[in-house]
C-alpha atoms as a PDB file:
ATOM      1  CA  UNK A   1     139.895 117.608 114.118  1.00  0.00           C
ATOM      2  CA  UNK A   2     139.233 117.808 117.668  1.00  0.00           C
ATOM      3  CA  UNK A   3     141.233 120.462 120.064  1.00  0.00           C
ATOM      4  CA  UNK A   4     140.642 121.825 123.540  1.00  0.00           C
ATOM      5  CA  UNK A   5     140.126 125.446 124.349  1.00  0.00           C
ATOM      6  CA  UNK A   6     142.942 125.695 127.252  1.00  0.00           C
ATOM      7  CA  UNK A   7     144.717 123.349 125.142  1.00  0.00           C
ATOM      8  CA  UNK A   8     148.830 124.496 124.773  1.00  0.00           C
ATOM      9  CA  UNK A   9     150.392 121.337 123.625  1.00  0.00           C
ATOM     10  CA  UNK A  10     149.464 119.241 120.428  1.00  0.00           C
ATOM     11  CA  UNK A  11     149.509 115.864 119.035  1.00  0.00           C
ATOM     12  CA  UNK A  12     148.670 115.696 115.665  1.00  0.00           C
ATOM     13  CA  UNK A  13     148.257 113.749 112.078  1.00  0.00           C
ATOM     14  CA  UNK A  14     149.785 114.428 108.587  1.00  0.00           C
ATOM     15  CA  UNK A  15     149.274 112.929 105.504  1.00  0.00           C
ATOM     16  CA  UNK A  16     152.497 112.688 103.765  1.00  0.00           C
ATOM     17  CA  UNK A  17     152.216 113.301  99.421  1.00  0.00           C
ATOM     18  CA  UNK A  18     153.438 109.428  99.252  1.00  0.00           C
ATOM     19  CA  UNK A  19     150.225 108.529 101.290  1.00  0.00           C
ATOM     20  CA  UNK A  20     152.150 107.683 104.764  1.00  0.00           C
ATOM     21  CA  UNK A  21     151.050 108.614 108.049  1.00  0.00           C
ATOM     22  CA  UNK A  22     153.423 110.913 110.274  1.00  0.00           C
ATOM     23  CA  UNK A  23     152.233 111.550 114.057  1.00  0.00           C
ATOM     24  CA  UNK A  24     153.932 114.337 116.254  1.00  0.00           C
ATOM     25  CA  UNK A  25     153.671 116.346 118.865  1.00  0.00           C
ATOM     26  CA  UNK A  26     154.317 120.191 119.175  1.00  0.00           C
ATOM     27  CA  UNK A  27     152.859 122.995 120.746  1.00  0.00           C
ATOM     28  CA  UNK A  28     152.327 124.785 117.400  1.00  0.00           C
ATOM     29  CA  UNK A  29     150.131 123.041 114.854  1.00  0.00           C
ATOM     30  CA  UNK A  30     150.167 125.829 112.109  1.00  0.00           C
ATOM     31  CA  UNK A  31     154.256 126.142 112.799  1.00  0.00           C
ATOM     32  CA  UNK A  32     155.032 122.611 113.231  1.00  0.00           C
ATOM     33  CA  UNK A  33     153.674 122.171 109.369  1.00  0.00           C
ATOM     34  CA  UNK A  34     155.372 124.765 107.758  1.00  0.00           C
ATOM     35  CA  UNK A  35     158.512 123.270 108.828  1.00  0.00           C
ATOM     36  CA  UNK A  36     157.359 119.817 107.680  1.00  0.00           C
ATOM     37  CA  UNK A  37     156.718 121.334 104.502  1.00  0.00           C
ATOM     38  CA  UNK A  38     159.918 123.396 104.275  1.00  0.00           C
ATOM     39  CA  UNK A  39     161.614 120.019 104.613  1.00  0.00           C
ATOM     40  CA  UNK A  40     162.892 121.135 108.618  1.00  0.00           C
ATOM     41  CA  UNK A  41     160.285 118.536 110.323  1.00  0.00           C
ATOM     42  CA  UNK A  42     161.015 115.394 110.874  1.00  0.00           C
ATOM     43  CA  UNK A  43     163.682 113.599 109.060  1.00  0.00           C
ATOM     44  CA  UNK A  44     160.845 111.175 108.259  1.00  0.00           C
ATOM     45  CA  UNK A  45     158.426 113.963 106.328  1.00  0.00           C
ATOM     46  CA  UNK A  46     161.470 115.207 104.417  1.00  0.00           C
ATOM     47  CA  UNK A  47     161.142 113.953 100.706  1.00  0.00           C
ATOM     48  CA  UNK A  48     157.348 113.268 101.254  1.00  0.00           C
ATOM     49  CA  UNK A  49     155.970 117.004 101.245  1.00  0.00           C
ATOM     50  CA  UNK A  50     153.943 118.762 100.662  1.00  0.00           C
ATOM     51  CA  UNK A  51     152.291 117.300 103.875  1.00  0.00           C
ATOM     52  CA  UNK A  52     148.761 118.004 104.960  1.00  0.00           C
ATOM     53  CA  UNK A  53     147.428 118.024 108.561  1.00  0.00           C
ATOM     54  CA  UNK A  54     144.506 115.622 109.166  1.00  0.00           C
ATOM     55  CA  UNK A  55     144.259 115.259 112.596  1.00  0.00           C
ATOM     56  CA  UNK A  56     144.885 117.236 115.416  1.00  0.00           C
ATOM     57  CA  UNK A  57     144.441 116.795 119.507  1.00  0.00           C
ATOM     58  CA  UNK A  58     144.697 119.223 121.892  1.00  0.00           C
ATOM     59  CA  UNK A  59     145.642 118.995 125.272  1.00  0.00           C
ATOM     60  CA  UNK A  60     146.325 120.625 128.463  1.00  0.00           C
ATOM     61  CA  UNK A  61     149.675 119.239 130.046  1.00  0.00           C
ATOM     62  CA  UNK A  62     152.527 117.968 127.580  1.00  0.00           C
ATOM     63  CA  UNK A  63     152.800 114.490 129.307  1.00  0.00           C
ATOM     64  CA  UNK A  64     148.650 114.197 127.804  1.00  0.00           C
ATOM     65  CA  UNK A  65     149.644 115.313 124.348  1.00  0.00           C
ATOM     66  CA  UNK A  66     152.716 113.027 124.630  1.00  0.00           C
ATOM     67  CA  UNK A  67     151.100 109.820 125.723  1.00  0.00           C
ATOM     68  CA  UNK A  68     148.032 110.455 123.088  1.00  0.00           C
ATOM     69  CA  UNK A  69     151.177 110.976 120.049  1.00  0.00           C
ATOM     70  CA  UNK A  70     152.748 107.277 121.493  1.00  0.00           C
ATOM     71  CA  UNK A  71     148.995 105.559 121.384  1.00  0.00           C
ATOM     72  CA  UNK A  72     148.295 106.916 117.825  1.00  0.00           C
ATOM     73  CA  UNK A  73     151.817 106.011 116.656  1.00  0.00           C
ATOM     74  CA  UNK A  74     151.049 102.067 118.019  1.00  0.00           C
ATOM     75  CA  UNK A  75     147.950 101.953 115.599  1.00  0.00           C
ATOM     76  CA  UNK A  76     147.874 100.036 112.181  1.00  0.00           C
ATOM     77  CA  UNK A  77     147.785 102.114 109.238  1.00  0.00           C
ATOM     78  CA  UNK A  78     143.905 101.191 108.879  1.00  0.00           C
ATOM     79  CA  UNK A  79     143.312 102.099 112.209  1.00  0.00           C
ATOM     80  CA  UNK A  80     144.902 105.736 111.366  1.00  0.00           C
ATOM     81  CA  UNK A  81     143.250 105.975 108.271  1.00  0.00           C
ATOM     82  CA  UNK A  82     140.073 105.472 110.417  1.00  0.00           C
ATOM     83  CA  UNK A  83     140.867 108.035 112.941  1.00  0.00           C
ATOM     84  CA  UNK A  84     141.421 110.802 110.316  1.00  0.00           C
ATOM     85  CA  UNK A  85     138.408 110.010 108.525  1.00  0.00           C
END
């Protein structure tokens, strides 16, 4: 996991319990994933928890974090896999 140390604004990796990806954005890792987990994420993570954060980017500006969330989202499933490790 990689993050910045002015970074404010997040895009990150979980690892859903059904083995899916799901890539978001936030500008609280550590609250972002208890919602996720509480099943008030994403309507996609809902039904897939518990979740487990693989992957996380930090960034200065949200447009950075934003962009980074879009280009990770584009890549295969292998390439994902390859990015978390």
């Amino acid at each position: 996991m990689t993050t910045s140390q002015r970074a404010q604004h997040y895009a990150y990796v979980l690892r859903c319990d059904d083995g899916t990806f799901y890539t978001g954005y936030t500008t609280d890792v550590e609250r972002r994933v208890a919602e996720h987990d509480a099943g008030e994420g994403a309507k996609y993570t809902r039904g897939r928890t518990p979740v487990e954060l693989v992957h996380v980017e930090g960034f200065e500006s949200k447009s950075a974090a934003m962009s980074r969330e879009y280009e990770i989202k584009q890549l295969s499933r292998q390439q994902k896999a390859d990015l978390v490790g």
